[in-house]
C-alpha atoms as a PDB file:
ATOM      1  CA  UNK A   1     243.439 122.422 169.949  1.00  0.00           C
ATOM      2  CA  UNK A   2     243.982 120.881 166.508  1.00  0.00           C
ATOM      3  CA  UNK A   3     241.385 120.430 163.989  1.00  0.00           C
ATOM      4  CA  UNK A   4     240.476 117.763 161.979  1.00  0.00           C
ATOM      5  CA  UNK A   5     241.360 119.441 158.480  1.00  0.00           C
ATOM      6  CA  UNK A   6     240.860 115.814 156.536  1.00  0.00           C
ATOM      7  CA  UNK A   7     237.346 117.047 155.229  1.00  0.00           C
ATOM      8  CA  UNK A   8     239.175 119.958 153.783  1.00  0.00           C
ATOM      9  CA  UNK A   9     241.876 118.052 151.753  1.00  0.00           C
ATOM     10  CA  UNK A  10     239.169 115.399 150.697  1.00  0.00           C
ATOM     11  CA  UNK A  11     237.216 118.428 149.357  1.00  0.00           C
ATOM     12  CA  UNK A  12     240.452 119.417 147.732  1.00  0.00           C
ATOM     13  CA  UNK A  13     240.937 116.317 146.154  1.00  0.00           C
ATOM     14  CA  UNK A  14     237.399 116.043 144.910  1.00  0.00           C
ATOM     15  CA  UNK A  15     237.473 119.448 143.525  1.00  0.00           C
ATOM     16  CA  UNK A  16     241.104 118.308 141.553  1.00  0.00           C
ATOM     17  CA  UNK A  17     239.387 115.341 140.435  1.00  0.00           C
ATOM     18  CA  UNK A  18     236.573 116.963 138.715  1.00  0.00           C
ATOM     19  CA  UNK A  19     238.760 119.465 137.012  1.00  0.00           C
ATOM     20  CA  UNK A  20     240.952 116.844 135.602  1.00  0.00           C
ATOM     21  CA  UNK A  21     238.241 115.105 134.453  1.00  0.00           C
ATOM     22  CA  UNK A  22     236.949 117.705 132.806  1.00  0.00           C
ATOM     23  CA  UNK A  23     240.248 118.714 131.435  1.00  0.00           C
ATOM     24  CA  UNK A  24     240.632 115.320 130.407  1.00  0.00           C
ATOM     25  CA  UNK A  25     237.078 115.191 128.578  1.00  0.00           C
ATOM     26  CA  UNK A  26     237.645 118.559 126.814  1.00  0.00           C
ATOM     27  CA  UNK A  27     240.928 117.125 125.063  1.00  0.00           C
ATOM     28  CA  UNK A  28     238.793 113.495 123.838  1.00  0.00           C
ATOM     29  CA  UNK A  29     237.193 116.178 121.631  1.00  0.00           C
ATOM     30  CA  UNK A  30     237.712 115.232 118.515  1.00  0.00           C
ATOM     31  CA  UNK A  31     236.970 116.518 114.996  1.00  0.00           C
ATOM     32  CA  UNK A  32     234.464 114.281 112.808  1.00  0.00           C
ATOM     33  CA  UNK A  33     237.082 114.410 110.123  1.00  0.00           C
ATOM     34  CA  UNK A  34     239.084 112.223 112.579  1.00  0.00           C
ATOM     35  CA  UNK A  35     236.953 109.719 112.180  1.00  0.00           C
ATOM     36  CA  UNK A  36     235.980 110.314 108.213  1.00  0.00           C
ATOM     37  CA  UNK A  37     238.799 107.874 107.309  1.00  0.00           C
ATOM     38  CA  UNK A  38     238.004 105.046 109.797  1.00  0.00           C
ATOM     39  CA  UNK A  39     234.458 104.763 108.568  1.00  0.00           C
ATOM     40  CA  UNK A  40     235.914 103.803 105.160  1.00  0.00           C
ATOM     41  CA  UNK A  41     238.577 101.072 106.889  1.00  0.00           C
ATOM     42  CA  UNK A  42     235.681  99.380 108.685  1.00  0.00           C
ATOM     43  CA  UNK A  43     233.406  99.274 105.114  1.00  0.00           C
ATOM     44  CA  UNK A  44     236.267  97.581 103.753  1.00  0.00           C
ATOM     45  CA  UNK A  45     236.303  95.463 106.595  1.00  0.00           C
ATOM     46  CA  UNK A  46     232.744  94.626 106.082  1.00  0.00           C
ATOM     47  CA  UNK A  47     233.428  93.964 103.063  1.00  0.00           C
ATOM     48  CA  UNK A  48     236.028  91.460 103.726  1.00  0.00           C
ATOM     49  CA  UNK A  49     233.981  89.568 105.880  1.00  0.00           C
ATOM     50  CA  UNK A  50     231.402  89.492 103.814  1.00  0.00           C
ATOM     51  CA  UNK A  51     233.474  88.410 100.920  1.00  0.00           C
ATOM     52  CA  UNK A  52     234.500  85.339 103.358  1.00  0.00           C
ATOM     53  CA  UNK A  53     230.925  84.744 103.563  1.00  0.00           C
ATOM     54  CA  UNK A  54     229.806  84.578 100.222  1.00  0.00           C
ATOM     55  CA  UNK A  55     233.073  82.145  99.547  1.00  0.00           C
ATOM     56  CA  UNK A  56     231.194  79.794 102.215  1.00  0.00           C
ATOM     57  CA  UNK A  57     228.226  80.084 100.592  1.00  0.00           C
ATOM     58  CA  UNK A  58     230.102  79.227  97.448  1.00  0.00           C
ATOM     59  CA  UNK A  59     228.731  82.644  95.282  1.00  0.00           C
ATOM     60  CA  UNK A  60     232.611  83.278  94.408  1.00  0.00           C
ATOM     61  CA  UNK A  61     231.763  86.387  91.923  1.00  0.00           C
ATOM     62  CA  UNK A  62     230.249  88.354  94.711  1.00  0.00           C
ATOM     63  CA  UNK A  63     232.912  87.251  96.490  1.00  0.00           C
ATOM     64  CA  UNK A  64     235.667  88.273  94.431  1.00  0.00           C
ATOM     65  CA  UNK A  65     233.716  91.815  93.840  1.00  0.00           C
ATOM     66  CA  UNK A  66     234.019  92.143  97.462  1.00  0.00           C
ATOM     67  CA  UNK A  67     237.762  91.880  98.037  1.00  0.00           C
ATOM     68  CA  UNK A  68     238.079  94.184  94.679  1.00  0.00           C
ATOM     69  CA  UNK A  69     235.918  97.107  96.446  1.00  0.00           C
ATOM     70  CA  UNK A  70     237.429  96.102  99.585  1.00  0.00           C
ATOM     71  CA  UNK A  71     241.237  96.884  97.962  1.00  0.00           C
ATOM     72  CA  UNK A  72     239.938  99.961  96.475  1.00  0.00           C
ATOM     73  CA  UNK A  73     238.514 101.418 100.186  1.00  0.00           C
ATOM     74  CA  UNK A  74     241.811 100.471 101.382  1.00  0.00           C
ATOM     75  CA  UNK A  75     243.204 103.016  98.555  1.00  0.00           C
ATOM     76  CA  UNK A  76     240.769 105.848  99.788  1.00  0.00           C
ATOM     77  CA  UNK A  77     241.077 105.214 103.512  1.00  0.00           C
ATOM     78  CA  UNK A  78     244.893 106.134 104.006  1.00  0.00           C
ATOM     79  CA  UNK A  79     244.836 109.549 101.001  1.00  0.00           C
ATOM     80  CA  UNK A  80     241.940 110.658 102.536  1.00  0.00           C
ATOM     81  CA  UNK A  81     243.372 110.618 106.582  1.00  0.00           C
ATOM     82  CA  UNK A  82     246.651 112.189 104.701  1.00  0.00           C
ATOM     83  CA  UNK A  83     244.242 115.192 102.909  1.00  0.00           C
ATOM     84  CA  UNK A  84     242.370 115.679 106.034  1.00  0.00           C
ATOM     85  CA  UNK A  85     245.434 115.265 108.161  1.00  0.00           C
ATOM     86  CA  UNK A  86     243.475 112.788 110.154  1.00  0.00           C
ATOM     87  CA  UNK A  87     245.828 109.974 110.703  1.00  0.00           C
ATOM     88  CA  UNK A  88     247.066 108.720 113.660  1.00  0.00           C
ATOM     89  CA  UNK A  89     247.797 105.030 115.943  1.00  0.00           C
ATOM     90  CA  UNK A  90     244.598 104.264 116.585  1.00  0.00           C
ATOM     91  CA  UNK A  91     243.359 104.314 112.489  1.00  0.00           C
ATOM     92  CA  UNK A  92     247.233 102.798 111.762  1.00  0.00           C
ATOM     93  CA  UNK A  93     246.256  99.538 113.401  1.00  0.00           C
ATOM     94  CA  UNK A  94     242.457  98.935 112.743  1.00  0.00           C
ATOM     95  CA  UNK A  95     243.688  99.306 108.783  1.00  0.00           C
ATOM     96  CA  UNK A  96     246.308  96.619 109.460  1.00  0.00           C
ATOM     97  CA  UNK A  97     243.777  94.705 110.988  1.00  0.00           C
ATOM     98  CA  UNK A  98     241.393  95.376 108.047  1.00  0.00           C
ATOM     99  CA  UNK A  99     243.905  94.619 105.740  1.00  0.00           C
ATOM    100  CA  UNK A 100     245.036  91.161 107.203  1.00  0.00           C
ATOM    101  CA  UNK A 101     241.170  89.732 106.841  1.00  0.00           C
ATOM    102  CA  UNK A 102     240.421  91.604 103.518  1.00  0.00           C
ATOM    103  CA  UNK A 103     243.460  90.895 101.889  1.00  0.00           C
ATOM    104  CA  UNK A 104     244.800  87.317 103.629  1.00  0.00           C
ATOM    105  CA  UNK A 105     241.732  85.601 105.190  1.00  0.00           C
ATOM    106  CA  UNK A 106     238.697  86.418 102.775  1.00  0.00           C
ATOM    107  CA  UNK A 107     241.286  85.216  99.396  1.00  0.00           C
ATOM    108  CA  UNK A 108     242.566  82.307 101.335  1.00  0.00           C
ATOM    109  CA  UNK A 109     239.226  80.880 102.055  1.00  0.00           C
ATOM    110  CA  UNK A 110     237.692  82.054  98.364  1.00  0.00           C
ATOM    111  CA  UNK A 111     240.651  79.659  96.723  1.00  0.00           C
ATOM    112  CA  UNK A 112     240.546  76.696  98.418  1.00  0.00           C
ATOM    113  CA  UNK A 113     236.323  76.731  98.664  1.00  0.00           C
ATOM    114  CA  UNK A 114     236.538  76.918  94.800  1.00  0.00           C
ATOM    115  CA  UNK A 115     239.647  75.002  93.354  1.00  0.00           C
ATOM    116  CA  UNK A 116     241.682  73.688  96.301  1.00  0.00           C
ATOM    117  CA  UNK A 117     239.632  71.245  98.486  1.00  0.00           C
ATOM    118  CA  UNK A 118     240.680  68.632  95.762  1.00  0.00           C
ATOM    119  CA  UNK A 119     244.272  68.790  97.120  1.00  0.00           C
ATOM    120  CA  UNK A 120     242.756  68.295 100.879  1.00  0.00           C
ATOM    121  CA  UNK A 121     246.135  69.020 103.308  1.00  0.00           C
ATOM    122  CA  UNK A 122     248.106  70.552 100.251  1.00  0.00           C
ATOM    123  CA  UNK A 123     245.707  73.292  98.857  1.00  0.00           C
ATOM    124  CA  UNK A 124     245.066  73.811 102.667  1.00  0.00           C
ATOM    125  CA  UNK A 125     248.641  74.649 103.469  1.00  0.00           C
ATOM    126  CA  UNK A 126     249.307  76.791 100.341  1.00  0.00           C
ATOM    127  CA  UNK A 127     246.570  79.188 101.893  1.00  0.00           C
ATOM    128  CA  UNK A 128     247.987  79.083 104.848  1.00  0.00           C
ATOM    129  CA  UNK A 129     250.940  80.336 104.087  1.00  0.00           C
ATOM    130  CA  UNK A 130     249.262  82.678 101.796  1.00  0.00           C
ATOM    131  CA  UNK A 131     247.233  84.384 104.280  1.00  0.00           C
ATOM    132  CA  UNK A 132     250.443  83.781 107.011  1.00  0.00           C
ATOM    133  CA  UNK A 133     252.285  85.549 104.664  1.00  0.00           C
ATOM    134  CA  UNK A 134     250.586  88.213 103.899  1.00  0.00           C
ATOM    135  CA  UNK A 135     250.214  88.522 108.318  1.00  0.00           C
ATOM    136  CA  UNK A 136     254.042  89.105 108.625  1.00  0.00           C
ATOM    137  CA  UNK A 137     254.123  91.300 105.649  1.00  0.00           C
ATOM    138  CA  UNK A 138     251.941  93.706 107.362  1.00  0.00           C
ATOM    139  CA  UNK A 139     253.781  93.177 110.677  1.00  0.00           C
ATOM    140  CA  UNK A 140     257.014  94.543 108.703  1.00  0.00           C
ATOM    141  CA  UNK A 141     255.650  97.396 107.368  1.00  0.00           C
ATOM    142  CA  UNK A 142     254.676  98.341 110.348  1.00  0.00           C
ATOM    143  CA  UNK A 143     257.655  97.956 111.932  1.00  0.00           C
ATOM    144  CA  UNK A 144     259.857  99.777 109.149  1.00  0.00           C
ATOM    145  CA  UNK A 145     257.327 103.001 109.434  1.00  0.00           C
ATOM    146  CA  UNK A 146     259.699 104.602 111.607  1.00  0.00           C
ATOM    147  CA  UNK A 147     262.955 103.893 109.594  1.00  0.00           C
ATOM    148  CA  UNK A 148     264.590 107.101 107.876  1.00  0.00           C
ATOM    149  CA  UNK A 149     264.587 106.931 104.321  1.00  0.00           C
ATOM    150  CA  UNK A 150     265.441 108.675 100.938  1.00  0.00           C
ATOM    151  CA  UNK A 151     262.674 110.046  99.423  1.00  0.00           C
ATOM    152  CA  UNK A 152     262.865 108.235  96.552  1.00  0.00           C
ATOM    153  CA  UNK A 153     262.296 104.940  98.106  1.00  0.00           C
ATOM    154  CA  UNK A 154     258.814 105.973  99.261  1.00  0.00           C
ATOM    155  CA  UNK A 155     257.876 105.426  95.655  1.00  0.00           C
ATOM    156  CA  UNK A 156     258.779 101.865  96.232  1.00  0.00           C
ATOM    157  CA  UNK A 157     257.070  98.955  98.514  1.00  0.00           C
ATOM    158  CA  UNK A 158     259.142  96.467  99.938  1.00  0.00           C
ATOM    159  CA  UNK A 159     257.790  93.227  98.538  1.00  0.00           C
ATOM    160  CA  UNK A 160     254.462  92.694  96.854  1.00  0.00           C
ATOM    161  CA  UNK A 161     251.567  95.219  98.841  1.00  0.00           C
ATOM    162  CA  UNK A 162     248.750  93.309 100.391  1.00  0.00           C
ATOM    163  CA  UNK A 163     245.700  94.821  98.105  1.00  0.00           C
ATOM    164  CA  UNK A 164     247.432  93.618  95.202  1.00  0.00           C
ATOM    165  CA  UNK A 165     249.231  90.523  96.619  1.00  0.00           C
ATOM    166  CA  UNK A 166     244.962  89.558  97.273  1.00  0.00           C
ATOM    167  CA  UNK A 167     244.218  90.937  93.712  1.00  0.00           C
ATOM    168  CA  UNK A 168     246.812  88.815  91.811  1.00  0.00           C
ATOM    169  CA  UNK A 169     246.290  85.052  94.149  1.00  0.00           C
ATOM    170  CA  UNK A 170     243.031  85.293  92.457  1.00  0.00           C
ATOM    171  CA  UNK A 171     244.292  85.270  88.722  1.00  0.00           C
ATOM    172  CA  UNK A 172     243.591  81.883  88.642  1.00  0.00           C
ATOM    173  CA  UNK A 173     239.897  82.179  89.166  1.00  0.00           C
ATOM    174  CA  UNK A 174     239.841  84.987  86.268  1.00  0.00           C
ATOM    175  CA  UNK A 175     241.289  82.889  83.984  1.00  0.00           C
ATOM    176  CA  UNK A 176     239.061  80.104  84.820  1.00  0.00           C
ATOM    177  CA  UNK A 177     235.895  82.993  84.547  1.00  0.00           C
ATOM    178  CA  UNK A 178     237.144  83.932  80.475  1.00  0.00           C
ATOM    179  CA  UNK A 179     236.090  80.212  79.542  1.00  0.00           C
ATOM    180  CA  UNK A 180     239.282  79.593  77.862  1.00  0.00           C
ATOM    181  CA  UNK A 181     240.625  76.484  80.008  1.00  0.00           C
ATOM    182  CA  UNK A 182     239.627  74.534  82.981  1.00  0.00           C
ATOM    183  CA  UNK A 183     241.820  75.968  85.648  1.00  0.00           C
ATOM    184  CA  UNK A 184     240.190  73.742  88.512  1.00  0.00           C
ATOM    185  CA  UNK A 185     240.978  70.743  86.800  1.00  0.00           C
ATOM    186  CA  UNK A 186     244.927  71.958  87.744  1.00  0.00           C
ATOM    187  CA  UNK A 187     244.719  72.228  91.476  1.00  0.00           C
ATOM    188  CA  UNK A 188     248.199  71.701  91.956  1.00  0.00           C
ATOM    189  CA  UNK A 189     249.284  74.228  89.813  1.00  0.00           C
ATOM    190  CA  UNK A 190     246.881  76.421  91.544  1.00  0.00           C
ATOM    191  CA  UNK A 191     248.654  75.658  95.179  1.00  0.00           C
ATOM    192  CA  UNK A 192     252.228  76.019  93.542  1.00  0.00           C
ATOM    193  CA  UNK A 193     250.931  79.764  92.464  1.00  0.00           C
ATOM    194  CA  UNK A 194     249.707  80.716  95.801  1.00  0.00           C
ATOM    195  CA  UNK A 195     252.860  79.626  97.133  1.00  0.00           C
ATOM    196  CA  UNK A 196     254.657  81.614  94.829  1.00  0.00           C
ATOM    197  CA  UNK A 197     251.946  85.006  95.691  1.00  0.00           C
ATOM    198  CA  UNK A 198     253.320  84.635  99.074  1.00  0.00           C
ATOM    199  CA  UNK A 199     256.857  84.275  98.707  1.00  0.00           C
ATOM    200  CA  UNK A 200     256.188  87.299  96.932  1.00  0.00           C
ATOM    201  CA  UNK A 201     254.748  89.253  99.514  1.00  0.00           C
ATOM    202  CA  UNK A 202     257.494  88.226 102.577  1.00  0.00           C
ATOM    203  CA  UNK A 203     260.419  88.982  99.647  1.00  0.00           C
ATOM    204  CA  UNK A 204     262.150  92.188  99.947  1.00  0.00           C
ATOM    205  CA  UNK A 205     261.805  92.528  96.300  1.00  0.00           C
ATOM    206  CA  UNK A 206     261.146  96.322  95.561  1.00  0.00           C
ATOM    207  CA  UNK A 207     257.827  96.802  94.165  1.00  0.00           C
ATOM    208  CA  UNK A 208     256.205 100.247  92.579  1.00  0.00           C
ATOM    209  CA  UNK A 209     254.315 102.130  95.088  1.00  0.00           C
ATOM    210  CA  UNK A 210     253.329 104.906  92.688  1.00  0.00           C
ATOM    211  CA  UNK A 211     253.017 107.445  95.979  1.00  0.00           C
ATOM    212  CA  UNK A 212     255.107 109.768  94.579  1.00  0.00           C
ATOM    213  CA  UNK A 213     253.872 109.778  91.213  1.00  0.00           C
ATOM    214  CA  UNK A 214     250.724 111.032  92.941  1.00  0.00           C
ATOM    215  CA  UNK A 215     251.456 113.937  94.515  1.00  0.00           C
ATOM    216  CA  UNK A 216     251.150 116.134  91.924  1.00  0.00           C
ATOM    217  CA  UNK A 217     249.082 115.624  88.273  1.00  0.00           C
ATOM    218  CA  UNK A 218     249.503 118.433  85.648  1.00  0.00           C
ATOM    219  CA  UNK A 219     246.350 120.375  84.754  1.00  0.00           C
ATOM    220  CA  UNK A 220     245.912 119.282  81.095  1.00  0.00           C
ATOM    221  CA  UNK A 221     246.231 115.665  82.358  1.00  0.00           C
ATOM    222  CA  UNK A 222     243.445 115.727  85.026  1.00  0.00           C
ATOM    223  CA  UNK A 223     240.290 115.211  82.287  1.00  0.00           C
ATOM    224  CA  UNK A 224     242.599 111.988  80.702  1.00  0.00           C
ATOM    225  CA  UNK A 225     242.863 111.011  84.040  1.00  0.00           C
ATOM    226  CA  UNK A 226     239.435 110.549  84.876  1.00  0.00           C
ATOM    227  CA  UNK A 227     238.428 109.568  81.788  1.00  0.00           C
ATOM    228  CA  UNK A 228     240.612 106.602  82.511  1.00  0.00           C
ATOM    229  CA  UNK A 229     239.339 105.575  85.680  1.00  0.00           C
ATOM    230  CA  UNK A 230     235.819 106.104  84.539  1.00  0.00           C
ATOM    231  CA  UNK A 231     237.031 103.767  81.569  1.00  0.00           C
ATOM    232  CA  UNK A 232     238.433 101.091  84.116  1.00  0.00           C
ATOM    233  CA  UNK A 233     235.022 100.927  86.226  1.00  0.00           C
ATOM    234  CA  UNK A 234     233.073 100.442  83.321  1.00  0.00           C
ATOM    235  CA  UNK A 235     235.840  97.963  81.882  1.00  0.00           C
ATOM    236  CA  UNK A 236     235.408  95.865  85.566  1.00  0.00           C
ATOM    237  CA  UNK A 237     231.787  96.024  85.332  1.00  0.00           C
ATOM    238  CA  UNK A 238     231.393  94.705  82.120  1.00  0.00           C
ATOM    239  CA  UNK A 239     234.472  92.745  81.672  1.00  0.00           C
ATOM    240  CA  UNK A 240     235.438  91.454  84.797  1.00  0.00           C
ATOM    241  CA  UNK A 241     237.592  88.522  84.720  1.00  0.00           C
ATOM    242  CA  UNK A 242     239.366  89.708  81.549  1.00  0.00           C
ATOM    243  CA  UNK A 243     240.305  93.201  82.806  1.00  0.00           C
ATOM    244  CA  UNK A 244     241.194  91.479  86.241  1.00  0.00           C
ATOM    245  CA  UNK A 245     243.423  89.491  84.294  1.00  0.00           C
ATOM    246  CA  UNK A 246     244.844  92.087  82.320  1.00  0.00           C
ATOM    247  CA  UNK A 247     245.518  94.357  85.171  1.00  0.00           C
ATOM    248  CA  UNK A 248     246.920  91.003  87.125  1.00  0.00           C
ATOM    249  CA  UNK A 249     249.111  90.108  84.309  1.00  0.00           C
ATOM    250  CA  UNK A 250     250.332  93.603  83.898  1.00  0.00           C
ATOM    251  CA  UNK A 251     251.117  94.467  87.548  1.00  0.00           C
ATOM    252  CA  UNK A 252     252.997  90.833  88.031  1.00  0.00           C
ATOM    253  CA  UNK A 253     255.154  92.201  84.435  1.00  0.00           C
ATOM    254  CA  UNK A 254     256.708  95.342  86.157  1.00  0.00           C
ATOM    255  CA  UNK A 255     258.018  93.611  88.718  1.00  0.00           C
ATOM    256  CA  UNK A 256     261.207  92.787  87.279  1.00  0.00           C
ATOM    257  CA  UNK A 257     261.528  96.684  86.339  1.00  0.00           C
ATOM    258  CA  UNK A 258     260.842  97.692  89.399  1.00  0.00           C
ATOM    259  CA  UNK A 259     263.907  95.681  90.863  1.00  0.00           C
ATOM    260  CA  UNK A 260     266.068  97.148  88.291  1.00  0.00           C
ATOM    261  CA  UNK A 261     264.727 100.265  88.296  1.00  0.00           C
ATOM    262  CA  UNK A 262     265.667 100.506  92.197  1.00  0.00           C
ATOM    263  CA  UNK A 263     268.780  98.666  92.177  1.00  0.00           C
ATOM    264  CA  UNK A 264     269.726 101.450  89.491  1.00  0.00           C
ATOM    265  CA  UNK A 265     268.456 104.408  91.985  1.00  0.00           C
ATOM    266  CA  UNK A 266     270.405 102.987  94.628  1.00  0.00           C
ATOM    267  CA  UNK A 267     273.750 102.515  93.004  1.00  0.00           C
ATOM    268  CA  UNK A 268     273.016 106.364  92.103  1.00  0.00           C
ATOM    269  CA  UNK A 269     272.032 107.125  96.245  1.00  0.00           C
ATOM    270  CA  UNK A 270     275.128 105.136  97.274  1.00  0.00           C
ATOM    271  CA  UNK A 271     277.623 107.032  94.507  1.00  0.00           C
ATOM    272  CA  UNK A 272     276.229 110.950  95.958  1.00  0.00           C
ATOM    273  CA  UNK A 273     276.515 109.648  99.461  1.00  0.00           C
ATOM    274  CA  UNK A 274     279.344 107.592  99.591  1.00  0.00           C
ATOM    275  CA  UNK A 275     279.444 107.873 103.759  1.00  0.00           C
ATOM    276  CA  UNK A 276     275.558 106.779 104.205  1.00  0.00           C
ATOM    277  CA  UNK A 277     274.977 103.139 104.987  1.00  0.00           C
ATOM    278  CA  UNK A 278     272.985 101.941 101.713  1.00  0.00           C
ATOM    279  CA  UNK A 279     269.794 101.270 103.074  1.00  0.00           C
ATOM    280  CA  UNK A 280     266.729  98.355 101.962  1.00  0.00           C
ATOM    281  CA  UNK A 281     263.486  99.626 100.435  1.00  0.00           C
ATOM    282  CA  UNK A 282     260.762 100.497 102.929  1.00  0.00           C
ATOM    283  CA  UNK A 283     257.278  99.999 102.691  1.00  0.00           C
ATOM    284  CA  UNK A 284     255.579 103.303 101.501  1.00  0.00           C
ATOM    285  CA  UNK A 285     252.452 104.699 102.378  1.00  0.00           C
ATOM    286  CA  UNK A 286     249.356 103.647 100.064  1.00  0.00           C
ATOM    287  CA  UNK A 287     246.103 104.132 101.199  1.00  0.00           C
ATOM    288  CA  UNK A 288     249.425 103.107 102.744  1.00  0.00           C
ATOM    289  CA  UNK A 289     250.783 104.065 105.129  1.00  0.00           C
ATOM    290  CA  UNK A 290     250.527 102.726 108.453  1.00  0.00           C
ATOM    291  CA  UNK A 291     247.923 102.250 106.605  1.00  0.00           C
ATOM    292  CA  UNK A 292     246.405 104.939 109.175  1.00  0.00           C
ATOM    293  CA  UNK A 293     243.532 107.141 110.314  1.00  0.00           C
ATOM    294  CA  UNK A 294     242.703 108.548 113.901  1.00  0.00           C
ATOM    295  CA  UNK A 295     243.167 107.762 117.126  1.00  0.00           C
ATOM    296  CA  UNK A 296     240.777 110.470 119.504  1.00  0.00           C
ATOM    297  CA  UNK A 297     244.187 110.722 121.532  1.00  0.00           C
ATOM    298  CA  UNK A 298     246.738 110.608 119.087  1.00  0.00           C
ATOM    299  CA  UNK A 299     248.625 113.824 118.776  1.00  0.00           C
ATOM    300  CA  UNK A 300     251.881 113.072 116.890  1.00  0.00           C
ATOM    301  CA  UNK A 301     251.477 111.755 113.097  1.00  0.00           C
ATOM    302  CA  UNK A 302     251.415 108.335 112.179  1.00  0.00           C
ATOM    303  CA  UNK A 303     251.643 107.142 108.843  1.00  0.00           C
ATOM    304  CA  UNK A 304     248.658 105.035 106.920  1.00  0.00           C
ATOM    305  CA  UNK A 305     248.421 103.398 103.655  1.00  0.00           C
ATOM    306  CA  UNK A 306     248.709 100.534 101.519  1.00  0.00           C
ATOM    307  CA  UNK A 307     250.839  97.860 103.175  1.00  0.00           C
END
């Protein structure tokens, strides 16, 4: 006589079930400080949003305030999943996606509320391609995360990054803030600027990174240091639009170093390693790179940062 041993497998199966979900459960387990880093990528995002919002509502100071502490999140996000070795996929794309409305959508909308409506179609595609621009630029950093590089190029972005590619679009509205000239009354030199911010940011012109100038800070220069950001929060608060424009004006200056500078590093690369293919600057981490935090399931390391 045979028996029926069906119940017996489907008991089996049951009992498998439950022990890989339990298996499965105990490995979700994450630390907190996994998730440290994605708290400050979605108060950026907030930020963002809420920076589109106050545009709308046409209160363009708050709203310029807002993509400023929303770029300087994006700075803390991606060193602070590196120091707590909490980065992985998941945090890489929610900071792209961050990034993209903070740094493309919220600027977009604050310059054509304020000084391109004027132009009608015009102003309207010069943000467009602004915040299209600054879309693909954080596609190809992402896609160039995996490329093998020299070391030296990590100190280097690959075109202009996206917080400061959203700080410097807004330089017209700084200058317009000092009182020194009517800036709206120029809308079309306005549009042509924009246009110019995002050529900028889908160039492959090599722009400062400053990663690796970070990773160490002598001891006798840590007081200065502070002393200097302290300096530079008190220098926003009180003097906004000129220390915006200062900083804008400054940044936008070192770009043609920057190019020489690398074009000089990598004529010295190519002349030590005369059989390696010369290879184009890669995006480098920032808060950069990707730009990235934690993903409950990630196990291998993915890069975040500034892109």
């Amino acid at each position: 006589m045979i028996e029926d041993d069906e119940p017996y497998r489907d008991a089996g199966r049951e009992t498998g079930a439950r022990r890989r979900r339990r298996l499965l459960f105990r490995e979700r387990k994450i630390p907190v400080r996994m998730l440290v880093p994605n708290f400050f990528t979605l108060l950026s995002l907030c930020a963002g949003v809420t920076a589109i919002r106050m545009a709308i509502e046409h209160r363009f100071e708050l709203a310029i305030g807002l993509i400023v502490v929303a770029a300087i999140l994006d700075g803390v996000d991606g060193r602070l999943a590196r120091a707590l070795k909490a980065q992985s996929r998941f945090g890489a794309e929610l900071d792209s996606l961050a990034d993209f409305i903070n740094f493309g959508v919220a600027p977009a909308i604050v310059l054509f509320t304020w000084g391109l409506t004027g132009l009608k179609g015009f102003g309207w595609i010069a943000v467009l391609l602004f915040a299209c621009g600054m879309g693909l630029r954080l596609a190809r950093f992402n896609s160039m995360l995996e490329v093998d590089k020299p070391k030296w190029q990590s100190n280097y972005f690959t075109g202009m990054p996206a917080p400061a590619g959203a700080i410097t679009v807004l330089l017209p509205f700084y200058l317009n803030g000092l009182g020194l000239v009517d800036v709206r009354a120029y809308p079309l030199l306005i549009a042509l600027y924009t246009l110019a911010m995002a050529f900028l940011l889908v160039s492959t012109i090599p722009t400062f990174s400053g990663k690796l100038m970070g990773e160490r800070v002598r001891g006798e220069l840590i007081l200065p240091i502070m002393t200097a950001a302290a300096a530079l929060v008190g220098l926003l608060v009180t003097y906004p639009y000129g220390t915006l424009s200062v900083l804008t004006l400054a940044y936008l200056a070192t770009i043609p170093y920057s190019y020489q500078r690398f074009q000089q590093l990598q004529r010295e690369w190519d002349r030590a390693h005369p059989t390696e293919t010369p290879s184009e600057p890669v995006a480098a981490s920032s808060t950069a790179a990707p730009h990235a935090a934690n993903d409950p399931g990630a196990h291998g390391e993915v890069k975040r940062g500034s892109s």
